[in-house]
Protein backbone atom coordinates (compact mmCIF):
# COMPACT_ATOMS: atom_id res chain seq x y z
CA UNK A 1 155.37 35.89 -86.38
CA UNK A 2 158.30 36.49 -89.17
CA UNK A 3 155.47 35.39 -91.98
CA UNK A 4 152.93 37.79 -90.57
CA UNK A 5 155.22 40.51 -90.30
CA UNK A 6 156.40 39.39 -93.87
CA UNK A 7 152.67 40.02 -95.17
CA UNK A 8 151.84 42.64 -92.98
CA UNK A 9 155.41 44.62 -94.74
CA UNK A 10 153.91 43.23 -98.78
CA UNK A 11 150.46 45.08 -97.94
CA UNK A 12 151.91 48.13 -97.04
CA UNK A 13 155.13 48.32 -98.97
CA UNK A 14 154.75 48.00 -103.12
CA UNK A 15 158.89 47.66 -102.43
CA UNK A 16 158.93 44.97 -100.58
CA UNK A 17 155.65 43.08 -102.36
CA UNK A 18 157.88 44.25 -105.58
CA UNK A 19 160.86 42.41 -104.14
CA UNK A 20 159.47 39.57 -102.71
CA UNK A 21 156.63 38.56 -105.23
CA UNK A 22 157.31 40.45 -108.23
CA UNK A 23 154.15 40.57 -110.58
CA UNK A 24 152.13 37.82 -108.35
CA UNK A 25 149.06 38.72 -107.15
CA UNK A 26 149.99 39.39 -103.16
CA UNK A 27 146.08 38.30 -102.46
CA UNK A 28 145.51 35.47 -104.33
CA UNK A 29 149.06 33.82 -102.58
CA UNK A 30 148.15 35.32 -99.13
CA UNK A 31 144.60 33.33 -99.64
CA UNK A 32 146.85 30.22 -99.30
CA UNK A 33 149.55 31.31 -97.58
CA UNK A 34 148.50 32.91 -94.02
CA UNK A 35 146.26 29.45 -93.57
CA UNK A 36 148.86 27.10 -94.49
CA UNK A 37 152.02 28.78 -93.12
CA UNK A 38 150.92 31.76 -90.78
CA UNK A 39 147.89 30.22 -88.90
CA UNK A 40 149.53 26.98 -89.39
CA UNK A 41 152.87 27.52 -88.04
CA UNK A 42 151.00 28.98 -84.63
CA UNK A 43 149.04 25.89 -84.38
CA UNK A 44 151.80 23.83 -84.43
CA UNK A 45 153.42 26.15 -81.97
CA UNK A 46 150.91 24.59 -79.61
CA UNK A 47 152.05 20.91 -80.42
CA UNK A 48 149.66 19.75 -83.15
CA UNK A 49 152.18 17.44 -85.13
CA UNK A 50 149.64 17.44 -88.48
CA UNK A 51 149.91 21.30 -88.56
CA UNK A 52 153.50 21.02 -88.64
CA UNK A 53 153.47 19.12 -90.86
CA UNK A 54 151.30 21.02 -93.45
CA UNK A 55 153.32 23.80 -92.91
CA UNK A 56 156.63 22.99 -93.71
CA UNK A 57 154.72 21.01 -96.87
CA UNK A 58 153.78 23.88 -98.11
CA UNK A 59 156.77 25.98 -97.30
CA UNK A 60 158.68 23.71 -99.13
CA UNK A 61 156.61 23.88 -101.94
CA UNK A 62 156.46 27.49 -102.08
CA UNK A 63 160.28 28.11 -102.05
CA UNK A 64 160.58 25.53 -104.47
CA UNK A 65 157.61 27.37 -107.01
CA UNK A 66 158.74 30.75 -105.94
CA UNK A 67 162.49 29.60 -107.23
CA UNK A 68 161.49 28.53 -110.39
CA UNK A 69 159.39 31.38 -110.71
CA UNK A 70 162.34 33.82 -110.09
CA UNK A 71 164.34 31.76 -112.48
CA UNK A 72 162.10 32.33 -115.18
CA UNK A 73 161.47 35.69 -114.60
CA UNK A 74 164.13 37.29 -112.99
CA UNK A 75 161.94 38.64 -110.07
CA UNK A 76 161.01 38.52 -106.57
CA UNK A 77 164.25 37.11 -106.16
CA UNK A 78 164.42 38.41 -102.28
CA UNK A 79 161.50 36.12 -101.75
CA UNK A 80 163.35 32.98 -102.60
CA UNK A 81 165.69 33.86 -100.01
CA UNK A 82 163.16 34.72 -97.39
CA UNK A 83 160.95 31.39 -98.33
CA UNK A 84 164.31 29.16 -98.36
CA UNK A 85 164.95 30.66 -95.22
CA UNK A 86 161.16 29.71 -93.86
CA UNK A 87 161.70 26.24 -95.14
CA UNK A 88 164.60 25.39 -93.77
CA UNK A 89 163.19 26.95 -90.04
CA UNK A 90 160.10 24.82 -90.57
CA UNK A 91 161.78 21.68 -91.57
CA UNK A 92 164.12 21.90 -88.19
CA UNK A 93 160.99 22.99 -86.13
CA UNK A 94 159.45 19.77 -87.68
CA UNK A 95 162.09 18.11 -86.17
CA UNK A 96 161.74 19.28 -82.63
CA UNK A 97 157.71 18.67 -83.02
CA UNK A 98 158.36 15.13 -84.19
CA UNK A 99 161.28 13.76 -82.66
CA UNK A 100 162.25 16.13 -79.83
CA UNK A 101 165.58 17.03 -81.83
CA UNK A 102 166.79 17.46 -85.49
CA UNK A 103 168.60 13.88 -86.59
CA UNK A 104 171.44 15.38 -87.56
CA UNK A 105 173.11 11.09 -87.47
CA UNK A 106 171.13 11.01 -90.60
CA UNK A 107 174.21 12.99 -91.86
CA UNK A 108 176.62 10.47 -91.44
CA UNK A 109 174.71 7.28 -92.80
CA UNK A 110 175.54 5.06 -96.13
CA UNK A 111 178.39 6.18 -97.92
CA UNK A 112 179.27 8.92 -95.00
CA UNK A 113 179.13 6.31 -92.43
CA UNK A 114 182.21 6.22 -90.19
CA UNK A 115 184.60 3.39 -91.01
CA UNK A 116 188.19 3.40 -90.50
CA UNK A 117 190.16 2.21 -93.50
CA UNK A 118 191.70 -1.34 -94.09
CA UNK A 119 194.93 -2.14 -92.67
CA UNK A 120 195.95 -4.08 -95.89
CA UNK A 121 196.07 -0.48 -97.87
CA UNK A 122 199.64 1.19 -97.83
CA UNK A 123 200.53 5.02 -97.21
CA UNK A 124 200.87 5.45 -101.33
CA UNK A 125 197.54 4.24 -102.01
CA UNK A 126 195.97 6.10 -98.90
CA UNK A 127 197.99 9.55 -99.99
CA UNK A 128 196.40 8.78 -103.49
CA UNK A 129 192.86 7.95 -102.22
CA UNK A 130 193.34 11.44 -100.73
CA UNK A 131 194.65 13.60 -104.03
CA UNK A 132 191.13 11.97 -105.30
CA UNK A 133 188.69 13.00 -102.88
CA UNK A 134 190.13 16.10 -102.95
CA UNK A 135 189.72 16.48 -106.35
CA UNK A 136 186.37 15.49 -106.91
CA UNK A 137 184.73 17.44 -103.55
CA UNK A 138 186.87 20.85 -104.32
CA UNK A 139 185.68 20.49 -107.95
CA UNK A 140 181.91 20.37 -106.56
CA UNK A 141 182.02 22.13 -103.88
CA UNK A 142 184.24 24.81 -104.87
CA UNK A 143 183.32 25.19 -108.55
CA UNK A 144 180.03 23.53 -109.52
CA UNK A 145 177.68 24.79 -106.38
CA UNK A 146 179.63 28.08 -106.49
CA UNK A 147 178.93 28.40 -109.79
CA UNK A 148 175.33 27.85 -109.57
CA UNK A 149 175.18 30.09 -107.03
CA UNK A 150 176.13 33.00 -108.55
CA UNK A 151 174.19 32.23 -111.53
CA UNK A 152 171.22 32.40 -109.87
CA UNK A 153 171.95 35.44 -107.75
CA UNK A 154 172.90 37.25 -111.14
CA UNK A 155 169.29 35.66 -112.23
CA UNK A 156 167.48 36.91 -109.30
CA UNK A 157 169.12 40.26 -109.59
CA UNK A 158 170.48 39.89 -106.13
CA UNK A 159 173.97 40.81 -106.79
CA UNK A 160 175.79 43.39 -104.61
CA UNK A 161 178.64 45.27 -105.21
CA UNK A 162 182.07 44.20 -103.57
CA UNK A 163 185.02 46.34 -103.14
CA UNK A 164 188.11 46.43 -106.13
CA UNK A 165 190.14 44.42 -103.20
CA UNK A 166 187.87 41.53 -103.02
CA UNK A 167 188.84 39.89 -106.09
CA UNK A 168 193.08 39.72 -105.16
CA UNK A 169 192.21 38.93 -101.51
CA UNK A 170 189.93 36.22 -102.43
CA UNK A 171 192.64 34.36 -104.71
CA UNK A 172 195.45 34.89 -101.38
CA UNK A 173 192.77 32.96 -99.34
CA UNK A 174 192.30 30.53 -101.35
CA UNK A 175 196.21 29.67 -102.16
CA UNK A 176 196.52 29.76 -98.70
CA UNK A 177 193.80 28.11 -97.51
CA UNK A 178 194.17 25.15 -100.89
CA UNK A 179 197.51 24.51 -99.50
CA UNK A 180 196.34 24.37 -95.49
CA UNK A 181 194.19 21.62 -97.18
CA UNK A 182 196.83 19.98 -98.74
CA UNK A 183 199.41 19.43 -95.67
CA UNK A 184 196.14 18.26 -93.89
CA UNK A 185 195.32 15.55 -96.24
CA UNK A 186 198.66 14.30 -97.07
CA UNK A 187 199.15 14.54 -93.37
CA UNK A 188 196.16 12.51 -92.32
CA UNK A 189 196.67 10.03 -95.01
CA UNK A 190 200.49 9.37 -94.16
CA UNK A 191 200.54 9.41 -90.92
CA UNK A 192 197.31 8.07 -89.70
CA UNK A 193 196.65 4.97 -91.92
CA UNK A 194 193.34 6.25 -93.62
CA UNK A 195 191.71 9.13 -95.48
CA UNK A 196 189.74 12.26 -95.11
CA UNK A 197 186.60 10.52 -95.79
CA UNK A 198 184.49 8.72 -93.22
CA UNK A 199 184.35 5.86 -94.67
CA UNK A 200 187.90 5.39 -95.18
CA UNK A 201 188.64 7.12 -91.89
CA UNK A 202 192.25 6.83 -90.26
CA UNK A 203 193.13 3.89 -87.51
CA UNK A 204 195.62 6.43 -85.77
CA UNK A 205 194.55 9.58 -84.10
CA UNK A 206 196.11 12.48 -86.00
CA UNK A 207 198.19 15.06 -84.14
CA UNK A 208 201.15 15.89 -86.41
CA UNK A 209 201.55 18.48 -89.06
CA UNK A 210 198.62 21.39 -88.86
CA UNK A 211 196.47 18.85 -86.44
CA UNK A 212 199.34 20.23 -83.88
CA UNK A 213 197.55 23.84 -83.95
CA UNK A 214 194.17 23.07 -85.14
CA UNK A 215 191.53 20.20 -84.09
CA UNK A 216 189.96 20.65 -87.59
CA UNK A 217 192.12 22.24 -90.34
CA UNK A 218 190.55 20.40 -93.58
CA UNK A 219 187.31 22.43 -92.36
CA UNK A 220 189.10 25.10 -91.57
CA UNK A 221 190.38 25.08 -95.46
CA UNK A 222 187.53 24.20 -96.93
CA UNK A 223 184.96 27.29 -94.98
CA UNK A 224 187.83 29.24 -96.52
CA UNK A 225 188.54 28.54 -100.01
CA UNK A 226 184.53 29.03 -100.25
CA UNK A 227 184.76 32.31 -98.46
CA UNK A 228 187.72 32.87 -100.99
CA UNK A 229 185.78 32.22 -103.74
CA UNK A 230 182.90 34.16 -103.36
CA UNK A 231 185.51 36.61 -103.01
CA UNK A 232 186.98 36.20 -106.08
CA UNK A 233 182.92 36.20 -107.89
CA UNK A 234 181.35 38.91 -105.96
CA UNK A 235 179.37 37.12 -104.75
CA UNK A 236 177.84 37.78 -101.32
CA UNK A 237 175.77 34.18 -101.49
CA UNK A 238 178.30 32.19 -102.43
CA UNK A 239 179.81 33.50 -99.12
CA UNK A 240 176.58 32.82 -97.05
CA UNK A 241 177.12 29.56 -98.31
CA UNK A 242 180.44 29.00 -97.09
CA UNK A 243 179.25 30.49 -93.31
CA UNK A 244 176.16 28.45 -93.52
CA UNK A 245 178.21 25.20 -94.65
CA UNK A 246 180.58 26.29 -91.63
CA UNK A 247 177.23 26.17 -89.23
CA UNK A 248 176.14 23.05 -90.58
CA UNK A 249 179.83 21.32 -90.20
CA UNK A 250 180.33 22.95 -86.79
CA UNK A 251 176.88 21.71 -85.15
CA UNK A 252 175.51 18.76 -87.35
CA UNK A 253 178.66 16.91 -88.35
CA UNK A 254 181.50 17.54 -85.70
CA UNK A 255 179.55 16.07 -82.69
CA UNK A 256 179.12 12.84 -84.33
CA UNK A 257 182.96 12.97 -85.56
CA UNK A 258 184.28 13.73 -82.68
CA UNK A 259 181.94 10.69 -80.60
CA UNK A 260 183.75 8.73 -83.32
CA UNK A 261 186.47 9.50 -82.42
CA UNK A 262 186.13 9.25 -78.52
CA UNK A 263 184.86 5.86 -79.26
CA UNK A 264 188.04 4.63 -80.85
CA UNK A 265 190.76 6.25 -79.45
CA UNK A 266 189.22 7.13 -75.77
CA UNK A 267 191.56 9.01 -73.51
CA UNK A 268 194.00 10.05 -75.97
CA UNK A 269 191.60 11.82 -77.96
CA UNK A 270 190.27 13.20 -74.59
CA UNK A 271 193.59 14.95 -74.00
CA UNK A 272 194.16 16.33 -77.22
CA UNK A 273 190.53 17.63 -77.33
CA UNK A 274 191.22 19.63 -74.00
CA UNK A 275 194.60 20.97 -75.42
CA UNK A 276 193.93 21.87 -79.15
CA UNK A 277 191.05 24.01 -80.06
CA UNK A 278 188.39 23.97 -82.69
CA UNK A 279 188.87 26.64 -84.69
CA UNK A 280 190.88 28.98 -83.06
CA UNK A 281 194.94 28.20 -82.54
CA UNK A 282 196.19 28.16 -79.15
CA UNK A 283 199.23 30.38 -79.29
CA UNK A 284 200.72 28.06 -76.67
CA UNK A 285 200.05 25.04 -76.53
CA UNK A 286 199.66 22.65 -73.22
């Protein structure tokens, strides 16, 4: 229904067709397009697995072409977004077609694979373990994707203005939130016998420092210090992409952490789930 109305909008809009397609020829892409996508998406609305599956094939490819397109050219840049967008949908609806659910587990295979750390390792090397994950994930995370980010929303002329204010509040999150992740991860690593990462994970449930207030404060840091620095750029993508990294923690990863967690430490981490929140601090605490 959103790609019909999507066409329906190019046909009678020269905006949006401007916006979303730039110099392409609207018909010859709607020639492939409402088949494929449109007529194919409500097919596999019915339950037909192969129409699914042509659809999100060629939604993917689309975003994909349309990207590169908009890269080179420095249009229809509102059409990446809206065909990332329909990718992404028709991957998870994929999902549900396929397998009944999306395998979000797939998340926390190989490398991300819950382990708890060896016993042998000392708090130094643990604390130190730490200071380097740190390192290298804030340095992707928080300055190469960013980075690319805003590149390509400057490319796809999809920049919007930000208030004066943005820029000084941005840096105060992130100082703030930098050193939230700090405390956290010398925390974890000092007092639990492990690191941050899942493979190295710690072999004593963590309740001291800002694990007290907060179930999650590492996330809690990190979905800041990106919100921080899209502050600091201007750049109202980079911020989707810390709310949609927050989404993605929040109902892909955190179930299977927390079952991890369950698993090892059973009651105890029963309690301290019902007592500290999420998110959110409790201002008293039970």
């Amino acid at each position: 229904m959103a790609g019909l109305a999507w066409w329906v909008g190019v046909f009678l809009s020269p905006a949006i067709r401007t916006a979303t397609l730039g110099s392409l020829d609207p018909v010859a892409v709607a020639a492939f397009d409402i088949p494929l996508f449109v007529i194919g998406s409500g097919v596999a609305a019915l339950g037909v697995r192969a129409a699914a599956a042509v659809a999100t094939g060629w939604t993917v490819l689309v975003a994909i072409a349309l990207a590169t397109y908009a890269t080179i050219t420095t249009e229809a840049g509102w059409g990446v977004l809206i065909m990332l967008a329909a990718a992404a949908c028709s991957v998870i609806a994929l999902s549900f077609v396929v397998r009944g659910r999306v395998p979000t587990e797939l998340i926390v295979q190989g490398p991300f694979a819950f382990r708890p750390a060896s016993t042998r390792r000392g708090t130094a090397a643990n604390v130190t373990a730490t200071m380097g994950q740190l390192l290298f994930f804030w340095g992707f995370f928080l300055l190469i994707l960013p980075s690319a980010i805003w590149w390509l929303e400057q490319r796809w002329l999809l920049a919007l203005p930000f208030p004066a204010a943005a820029a000084p509040t941005g840096l105060m999150l992130l100082v703030l939130a930098s050193a939230l992740g700090i405390a956290s991860a010398v925390t974890m690593s000092s007092t639990g016998g492990g690191t941050p990462l899942p493979s190295a994970m710690p072999n004593r449930l963590v309740i001291a420092g800002p694990y007290k207030w907060v179930r999650n404060p590492m996330a809690v840091a990190g979905i800041s210090q990106g919100a921080a620095v899209g502050l600091m750029l201007g750049s109202w993508l980079v911020v989707a992409y810390a709310v949609v990294g927050s989404l993605l923690w929040n109902y892909a990863v955190r179930p299977h952490e927390e079952a991890d967690l369950e698993r090892r430490f059973g009651a105890e981490f029963q309690r301290y789930r019902h007592s500290v929140r999420c998110w959110i601090p409790r201002l008293r605490r039970n």
